[in-house]
Protein backbone atom coordinates (compact mmCIF):
# COMPACT_ATOMS: atom_id res chain seq x y z
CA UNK A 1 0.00 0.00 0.00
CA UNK A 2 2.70 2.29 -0.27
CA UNK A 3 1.90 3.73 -3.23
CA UNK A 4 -1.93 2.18 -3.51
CA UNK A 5 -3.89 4.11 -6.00
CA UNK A 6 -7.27 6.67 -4.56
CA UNK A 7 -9.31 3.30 -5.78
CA UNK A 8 -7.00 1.18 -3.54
CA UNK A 9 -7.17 3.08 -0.55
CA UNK A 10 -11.06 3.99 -0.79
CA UNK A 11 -11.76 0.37 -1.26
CA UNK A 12 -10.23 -0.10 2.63
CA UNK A 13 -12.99 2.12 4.02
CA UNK A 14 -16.23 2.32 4.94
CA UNK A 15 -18.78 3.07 2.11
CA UNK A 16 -21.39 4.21 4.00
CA UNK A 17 -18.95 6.16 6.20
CA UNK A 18 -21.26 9.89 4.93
CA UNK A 19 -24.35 8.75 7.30
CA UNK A 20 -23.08 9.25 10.64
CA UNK A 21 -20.15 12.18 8.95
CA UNK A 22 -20.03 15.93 10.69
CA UNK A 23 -21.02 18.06 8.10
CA UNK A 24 -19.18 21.43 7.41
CA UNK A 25 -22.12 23.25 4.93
CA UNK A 26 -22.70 20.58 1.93
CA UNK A 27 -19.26 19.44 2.78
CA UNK A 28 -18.90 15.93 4.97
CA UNK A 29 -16.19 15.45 6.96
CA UNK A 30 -14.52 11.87 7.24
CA UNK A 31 -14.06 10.74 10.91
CA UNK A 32 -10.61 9.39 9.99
CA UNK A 33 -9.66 13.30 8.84
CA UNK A 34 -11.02 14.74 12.08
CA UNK A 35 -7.82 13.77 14.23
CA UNK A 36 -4.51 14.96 15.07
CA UNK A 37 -1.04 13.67 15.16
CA UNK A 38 -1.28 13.41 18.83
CA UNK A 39 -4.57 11.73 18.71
CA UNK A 40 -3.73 9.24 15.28
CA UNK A 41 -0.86 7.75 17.99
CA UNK A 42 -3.16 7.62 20.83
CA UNK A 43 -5.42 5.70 18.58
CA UNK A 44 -2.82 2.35 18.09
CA UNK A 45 -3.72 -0.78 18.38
CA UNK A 46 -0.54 -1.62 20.85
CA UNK A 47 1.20 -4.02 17.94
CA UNK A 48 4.47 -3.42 17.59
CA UNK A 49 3.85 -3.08 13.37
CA UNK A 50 1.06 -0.70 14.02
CA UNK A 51 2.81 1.65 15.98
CA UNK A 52 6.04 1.28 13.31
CA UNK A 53 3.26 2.16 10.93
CA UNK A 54 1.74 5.16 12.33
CA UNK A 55 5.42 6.47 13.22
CA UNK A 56 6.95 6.33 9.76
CA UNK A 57 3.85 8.15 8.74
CA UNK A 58 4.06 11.13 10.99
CA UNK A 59 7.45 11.07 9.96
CA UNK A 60 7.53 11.19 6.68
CA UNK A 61 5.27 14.82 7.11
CA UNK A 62 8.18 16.26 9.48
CA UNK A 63 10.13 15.58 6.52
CA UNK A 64 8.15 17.92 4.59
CA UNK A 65 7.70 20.20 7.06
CA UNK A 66 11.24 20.10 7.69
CA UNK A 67 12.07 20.76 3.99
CA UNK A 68 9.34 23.43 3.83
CA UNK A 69 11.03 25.61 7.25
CA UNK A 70 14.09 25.21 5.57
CA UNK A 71 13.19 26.70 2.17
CA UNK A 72 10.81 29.35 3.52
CA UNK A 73 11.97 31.17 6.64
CA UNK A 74 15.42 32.36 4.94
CA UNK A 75 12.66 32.99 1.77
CA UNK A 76 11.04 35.24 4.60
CA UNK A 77 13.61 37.26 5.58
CA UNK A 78 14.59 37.96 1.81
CA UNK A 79 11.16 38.60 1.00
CA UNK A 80 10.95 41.69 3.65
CA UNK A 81 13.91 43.48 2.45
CA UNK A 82 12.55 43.02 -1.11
CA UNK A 83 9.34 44.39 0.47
CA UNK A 84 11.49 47.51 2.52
CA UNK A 85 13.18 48.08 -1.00
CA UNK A 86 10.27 48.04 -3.33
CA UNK A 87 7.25 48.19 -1.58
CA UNK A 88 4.87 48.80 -4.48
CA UNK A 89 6.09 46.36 -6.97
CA UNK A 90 3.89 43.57 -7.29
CA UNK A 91 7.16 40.74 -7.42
CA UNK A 92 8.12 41.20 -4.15
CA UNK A 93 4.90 41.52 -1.86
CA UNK A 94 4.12 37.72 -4.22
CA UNK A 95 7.77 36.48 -3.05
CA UNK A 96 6.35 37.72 0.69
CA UNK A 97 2.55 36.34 0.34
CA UNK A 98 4.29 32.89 -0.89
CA UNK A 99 6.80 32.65 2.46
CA UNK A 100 4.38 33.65 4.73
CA UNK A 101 1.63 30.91 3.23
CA UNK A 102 4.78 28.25 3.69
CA UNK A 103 5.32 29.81 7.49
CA UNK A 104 1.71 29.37 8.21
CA UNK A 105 1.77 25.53 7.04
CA UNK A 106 4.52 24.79 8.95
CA UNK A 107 3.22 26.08 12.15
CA UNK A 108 0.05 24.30 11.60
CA UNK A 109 1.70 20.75 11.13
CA UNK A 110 3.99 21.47 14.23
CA UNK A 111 1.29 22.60 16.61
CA UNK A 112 -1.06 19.52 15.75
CA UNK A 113 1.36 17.29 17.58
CA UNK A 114 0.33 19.05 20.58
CA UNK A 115 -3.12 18.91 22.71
CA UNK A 116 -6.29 20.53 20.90
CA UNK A 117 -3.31 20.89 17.83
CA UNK A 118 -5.60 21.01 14.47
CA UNK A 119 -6.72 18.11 12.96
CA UNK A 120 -5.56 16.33 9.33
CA UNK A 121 -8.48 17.76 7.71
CA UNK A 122 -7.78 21.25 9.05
CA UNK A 123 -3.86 21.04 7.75
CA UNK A 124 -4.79 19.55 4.40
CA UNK A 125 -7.07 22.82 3.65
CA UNK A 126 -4.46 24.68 5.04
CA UNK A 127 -2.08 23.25 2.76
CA UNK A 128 -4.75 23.35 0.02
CA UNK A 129 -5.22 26.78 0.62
CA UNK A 130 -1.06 28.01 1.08
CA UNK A 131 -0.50 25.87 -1.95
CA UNK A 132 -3.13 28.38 -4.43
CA UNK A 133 -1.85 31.29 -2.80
CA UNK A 134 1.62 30.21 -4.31
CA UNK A 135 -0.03 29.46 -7.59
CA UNK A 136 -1.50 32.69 -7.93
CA UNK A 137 1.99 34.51 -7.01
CA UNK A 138 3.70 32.71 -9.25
CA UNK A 139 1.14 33.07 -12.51
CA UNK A 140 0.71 36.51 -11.89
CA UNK A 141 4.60 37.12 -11.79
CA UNK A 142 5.29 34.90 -14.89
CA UNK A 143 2.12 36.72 -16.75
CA UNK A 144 3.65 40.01 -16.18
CA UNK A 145 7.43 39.03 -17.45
CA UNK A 146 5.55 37.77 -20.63
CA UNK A 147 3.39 40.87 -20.95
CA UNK A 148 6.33 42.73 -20.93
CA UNK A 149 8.74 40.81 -23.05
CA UNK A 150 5.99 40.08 -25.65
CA UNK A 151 5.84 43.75 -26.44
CA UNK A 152 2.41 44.22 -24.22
CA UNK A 153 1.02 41.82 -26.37
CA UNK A 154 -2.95 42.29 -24.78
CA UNK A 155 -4.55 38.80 -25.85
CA UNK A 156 -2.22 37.61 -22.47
CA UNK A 157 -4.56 39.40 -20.55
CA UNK A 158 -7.01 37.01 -20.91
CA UNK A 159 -5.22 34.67 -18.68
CA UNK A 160 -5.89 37.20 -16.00
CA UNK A 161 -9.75 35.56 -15.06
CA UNK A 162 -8.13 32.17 -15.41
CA UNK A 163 -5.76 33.09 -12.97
CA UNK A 164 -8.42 34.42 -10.68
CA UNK A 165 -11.00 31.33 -11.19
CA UNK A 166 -8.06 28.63 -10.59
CA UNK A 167 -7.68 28.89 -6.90
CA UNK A 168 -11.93 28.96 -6.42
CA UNK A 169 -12.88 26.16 -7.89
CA UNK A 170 -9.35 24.19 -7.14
CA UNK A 171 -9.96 24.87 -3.64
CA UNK A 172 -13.38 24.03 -3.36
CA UNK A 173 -13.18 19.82 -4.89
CA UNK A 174 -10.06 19.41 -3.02
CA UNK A 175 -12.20 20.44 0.62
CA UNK A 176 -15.09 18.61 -0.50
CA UNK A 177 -12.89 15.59 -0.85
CA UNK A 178 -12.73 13.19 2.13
CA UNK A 179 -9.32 13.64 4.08
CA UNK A 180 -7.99 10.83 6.20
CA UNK A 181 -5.20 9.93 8.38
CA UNK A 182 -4.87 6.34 8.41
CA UNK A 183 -0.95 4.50 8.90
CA UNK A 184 -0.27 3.66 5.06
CA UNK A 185 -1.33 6.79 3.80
CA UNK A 186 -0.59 9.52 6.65
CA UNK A 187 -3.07 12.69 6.12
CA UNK A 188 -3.94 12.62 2.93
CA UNK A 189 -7.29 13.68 0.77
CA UNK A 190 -9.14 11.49 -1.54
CA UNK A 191 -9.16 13.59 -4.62
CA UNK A 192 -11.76 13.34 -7.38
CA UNK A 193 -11.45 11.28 -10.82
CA UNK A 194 -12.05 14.91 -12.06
CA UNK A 195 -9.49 16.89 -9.80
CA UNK A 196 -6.21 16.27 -11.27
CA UNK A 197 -7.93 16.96 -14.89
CA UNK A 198 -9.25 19.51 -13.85
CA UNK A 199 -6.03 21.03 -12.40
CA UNK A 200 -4.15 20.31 -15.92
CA UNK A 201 -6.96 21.98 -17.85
CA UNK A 202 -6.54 24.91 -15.49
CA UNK A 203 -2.44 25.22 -15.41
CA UNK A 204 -1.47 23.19 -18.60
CA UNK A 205 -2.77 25.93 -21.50
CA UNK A 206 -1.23 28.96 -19.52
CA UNK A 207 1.84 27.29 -18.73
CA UNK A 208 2.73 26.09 -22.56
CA UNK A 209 1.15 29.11 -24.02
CA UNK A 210 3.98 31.32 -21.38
CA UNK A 211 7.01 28.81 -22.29
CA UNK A 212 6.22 29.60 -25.88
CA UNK A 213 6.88 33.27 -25.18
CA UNK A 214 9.65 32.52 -23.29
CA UNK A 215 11.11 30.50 -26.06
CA UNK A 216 10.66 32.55 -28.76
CA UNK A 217 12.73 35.43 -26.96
CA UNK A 218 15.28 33.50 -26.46
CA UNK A 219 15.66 32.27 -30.12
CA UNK A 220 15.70 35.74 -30.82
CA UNK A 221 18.37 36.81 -28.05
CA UNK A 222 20.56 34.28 -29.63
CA UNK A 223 20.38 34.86 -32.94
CA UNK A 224 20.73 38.52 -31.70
CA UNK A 225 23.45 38.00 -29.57
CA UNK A 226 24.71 34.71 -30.24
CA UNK A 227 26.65 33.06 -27.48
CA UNK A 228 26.20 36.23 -25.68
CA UNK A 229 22.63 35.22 -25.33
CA UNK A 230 22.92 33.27 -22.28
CA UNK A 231 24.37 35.70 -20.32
CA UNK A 232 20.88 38.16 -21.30
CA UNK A 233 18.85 35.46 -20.71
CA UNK A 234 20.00 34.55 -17.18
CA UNK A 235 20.08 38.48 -16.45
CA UNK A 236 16.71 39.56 -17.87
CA UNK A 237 15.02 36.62 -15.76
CA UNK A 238 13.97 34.38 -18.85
CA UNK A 239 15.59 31.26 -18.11
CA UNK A 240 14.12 31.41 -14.62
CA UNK A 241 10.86 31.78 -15.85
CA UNK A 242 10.97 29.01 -18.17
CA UNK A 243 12.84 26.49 -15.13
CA UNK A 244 9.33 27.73 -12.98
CA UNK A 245 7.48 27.11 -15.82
CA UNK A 246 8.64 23.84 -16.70
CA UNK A 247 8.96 22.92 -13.09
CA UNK A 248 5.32 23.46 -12.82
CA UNK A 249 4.03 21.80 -16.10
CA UNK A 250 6.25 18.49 -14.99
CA UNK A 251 4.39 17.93 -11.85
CA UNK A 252 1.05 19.23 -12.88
CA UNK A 253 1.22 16.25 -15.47
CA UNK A 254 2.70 13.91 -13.12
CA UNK A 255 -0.07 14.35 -10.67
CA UNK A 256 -2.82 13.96 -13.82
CA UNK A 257 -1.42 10.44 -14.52
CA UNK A 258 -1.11 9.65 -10.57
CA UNK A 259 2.69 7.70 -10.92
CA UNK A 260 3.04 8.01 -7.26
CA UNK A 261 -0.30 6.42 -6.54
CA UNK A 262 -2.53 8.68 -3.71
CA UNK A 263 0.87 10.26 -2.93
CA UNK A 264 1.07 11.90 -6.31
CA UNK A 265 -0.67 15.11 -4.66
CA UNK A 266 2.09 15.26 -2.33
CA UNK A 267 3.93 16.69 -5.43
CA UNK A 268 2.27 19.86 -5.71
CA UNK A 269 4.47 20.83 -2.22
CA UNK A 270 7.45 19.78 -4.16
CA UNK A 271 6.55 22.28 -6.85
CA UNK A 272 5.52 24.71 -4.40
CA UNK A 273 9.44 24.24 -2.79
CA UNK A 274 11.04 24.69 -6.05
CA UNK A 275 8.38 27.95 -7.51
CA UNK A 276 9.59 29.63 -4.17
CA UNK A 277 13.18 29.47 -4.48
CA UNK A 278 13.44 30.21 -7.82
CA UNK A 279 10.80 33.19 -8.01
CA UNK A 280 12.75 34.94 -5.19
CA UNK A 281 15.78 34.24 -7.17
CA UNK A 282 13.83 36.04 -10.40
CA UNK A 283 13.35 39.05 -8.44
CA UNK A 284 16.50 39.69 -6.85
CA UNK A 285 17.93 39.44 -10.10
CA UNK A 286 15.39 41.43 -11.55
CA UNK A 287 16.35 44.17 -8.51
CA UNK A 288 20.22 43.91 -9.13
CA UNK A 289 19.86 44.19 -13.00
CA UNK A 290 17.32 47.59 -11.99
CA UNK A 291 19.52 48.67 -9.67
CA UNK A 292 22.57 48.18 -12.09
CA UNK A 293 20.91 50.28 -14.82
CA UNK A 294 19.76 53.04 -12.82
CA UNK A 295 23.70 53.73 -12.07
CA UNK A 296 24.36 53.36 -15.43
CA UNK A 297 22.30 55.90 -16.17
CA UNK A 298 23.50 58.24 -13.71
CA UNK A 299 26.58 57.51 -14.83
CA UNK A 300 26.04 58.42 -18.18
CA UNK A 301 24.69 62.00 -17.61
CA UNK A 302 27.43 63.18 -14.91
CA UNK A 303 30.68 64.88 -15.84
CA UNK A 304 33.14 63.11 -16.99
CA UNK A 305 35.37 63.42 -13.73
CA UNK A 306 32.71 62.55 -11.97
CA UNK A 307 31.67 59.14 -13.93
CA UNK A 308 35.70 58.12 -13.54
CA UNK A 309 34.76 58.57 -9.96
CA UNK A 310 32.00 56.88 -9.96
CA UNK A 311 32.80 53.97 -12.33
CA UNK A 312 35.76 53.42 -9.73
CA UNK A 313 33.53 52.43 -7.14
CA UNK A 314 33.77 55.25 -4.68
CA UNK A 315 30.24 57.08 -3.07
CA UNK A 316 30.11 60.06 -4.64
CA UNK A 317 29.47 63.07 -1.95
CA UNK A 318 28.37 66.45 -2.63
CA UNK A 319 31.55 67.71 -3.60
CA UNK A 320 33.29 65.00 -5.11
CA UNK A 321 32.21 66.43 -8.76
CA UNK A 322 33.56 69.74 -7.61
CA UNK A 323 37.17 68.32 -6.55
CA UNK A 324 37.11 66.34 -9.47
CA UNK A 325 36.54 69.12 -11.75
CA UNK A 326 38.92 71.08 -9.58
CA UNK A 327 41.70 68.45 -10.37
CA UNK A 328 41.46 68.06 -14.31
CA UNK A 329 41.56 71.96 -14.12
CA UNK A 330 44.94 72.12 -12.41
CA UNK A 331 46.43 69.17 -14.36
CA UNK A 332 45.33 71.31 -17.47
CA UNK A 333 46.93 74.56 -16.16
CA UNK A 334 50.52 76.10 -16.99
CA UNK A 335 53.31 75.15 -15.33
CA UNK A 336 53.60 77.74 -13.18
CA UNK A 337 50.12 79.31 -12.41
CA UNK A 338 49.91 82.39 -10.32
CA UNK A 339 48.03 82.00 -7.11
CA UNK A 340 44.92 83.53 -7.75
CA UNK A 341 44.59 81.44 -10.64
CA UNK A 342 45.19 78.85 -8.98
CA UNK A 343 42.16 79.66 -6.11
CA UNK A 344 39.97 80.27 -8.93
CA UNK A 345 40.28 76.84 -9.98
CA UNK A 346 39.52 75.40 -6.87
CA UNK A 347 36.29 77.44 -6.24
């Protein structure tokens, strides 16, 4: 049963386990989903294979969890000085929303191995719920890179409800699937026939119709630029939008034809791992190529003592251009300059 298909593992339980269910609105709750970590080990049968069981299953979440602290509290901290630095670009407060929905997950799985802790229904929609936050950062970031690369091109604006209507409906099948915690399948929910079609019809057409873009600016970076083109790419953010694009389209079908069994869902947090790291890594790129230009620029319009200066790496100060200027003047001057001359210079 270790990686039993949804059939499999629904064949195990009771089928008329909806008559005596707590309901939450039209949504029933599975009795097996309404306990914690703390409570699914109070719950053994005293064998010593049952209690292996239920161990390596709580385990095998605090590897997760573990993984996900790991990946998002640095992504936090970066996050907020994105945030401090550009506070009204829309990059950075996605990179933010993304670390804090990973923060929140993890602090939900750690507390449920605690008295009154939340249950493993309450931490799947959690997760549910962290994980569309993450695709919404993430689409709307990509969507805007190919807006702008593809010359404002508006037709990608129809992607926008799309983007919107994903999360809804996506959230709303997974909680109205029954979540369980049993030992061979840890916390899991019971998805829908429909659900992971349903999730490729949603991501799949957005996702190909973005790596096209992608792709078609870098053929024409390279035959622009030639072997130069790499070095644009990486620097403009296009290869890192195509590795979060790919990244996503890879598990998205993975999870349609279910090669992990029930687990296969458990590869949306993998995606969710790897969309994190590298979308933070897109915009501090993004940032340091900014930042780079906007010297540049300065650069460009000073005096030419002063971009020397500059171009050297010292902090220009409020009189650096003056001494500067004051310098070139008195290399320039006669070999013997009278003293006034020489104070006129310098003022």
């Amino acid at each position: 049963m270790r990686l039993a298909s949804r059939a499999q593992v629904l064949a195990t339980l009771d089928p008329n386990w909806r008559q005596n269910a707590t309901w939450f609105g039209n949504i029933p709750l599975h009795p097996l989903g309404e306990q914690s970590f703390l409570e699914f080990f109070e719950r053994t049968d005293g064998s010593l294979f049952d209690i292996r069981e239920r161990n390596q299953a709580v385990f095998r979440h605090f590897i997760i969890i573990t993984v996900a602290m790991i990946v998002f509290v640095p992504n936090l901290a970066k996050s907020l000085r994105l945030v401090r630095a550009r506070p009204r670009t829309m990059a950075p407060i996605c990179c933010l929303l993304q670390s804090i929905a990973g923060i929140m997950c993890v602090v939900a799985t750690m507390a449920s191995v605690f008295p009154g802790g939340p249950s493993c229904r309450m931490l799947s929609w959690i997760s549910n719920s962290a994980g569309r936050i993450s695709d919404v950062c993430v689409s709307a970031v990509l969507l805007q890179k190919a807006y702008l690369v593809h010359r404002r091109s508006r037709w990608l604006l129809a992607f926008i409800p799309v983007i919107v209507a994903t999360p809804i409906v996506l959230l709303y099948f997974s909680w109205a699937s029954p979540t369980i915690m049993t030992p061979y399948t840890g916390c899991v929910f019971i998805y829908d026939d429909a659900y992971p079609w349903m999730r490729f019809g949603f991501h799949a057409p957005m996702n190909i119709a973005l790596t096209s873009i992608f792709l078609i600016v870098a053929v024409r970076h390279y035959r622009q630029f030639g072997s130069g083109a790499w070095h644009r790419l990486t620097r403009d953010g296009i290869l890192i939008g195509l590795a979060l694009l790919l990244s996503s389209l890879l598990c998205t079908m993975l999870i349609t034809f279910e090669v992990m069994g029930v687990f296969s869902i458990l590869l949306t947090s993998v995606d969710w791992y790897i969309s994190s790291l590298l979308l933070l890594a897109h915009v501090k790129g993004s940032r340091k190529h900014t930042s780079n230009a906007s010297v540049d620029v300065k650069s460009k319009h000073a005096s030419p003592p002063y971009r020397e200066l500059n171009d050297s790496g010292l902090h220009p100060g409020p009189l650096l251009p003056r001494v500067a200027a004051s310098i070139t003047a008195l290399n320039r001057m006669p070999a013997s300059p009278s003293h006034e001359n020489s104070a006129a210079y310098m003022l």
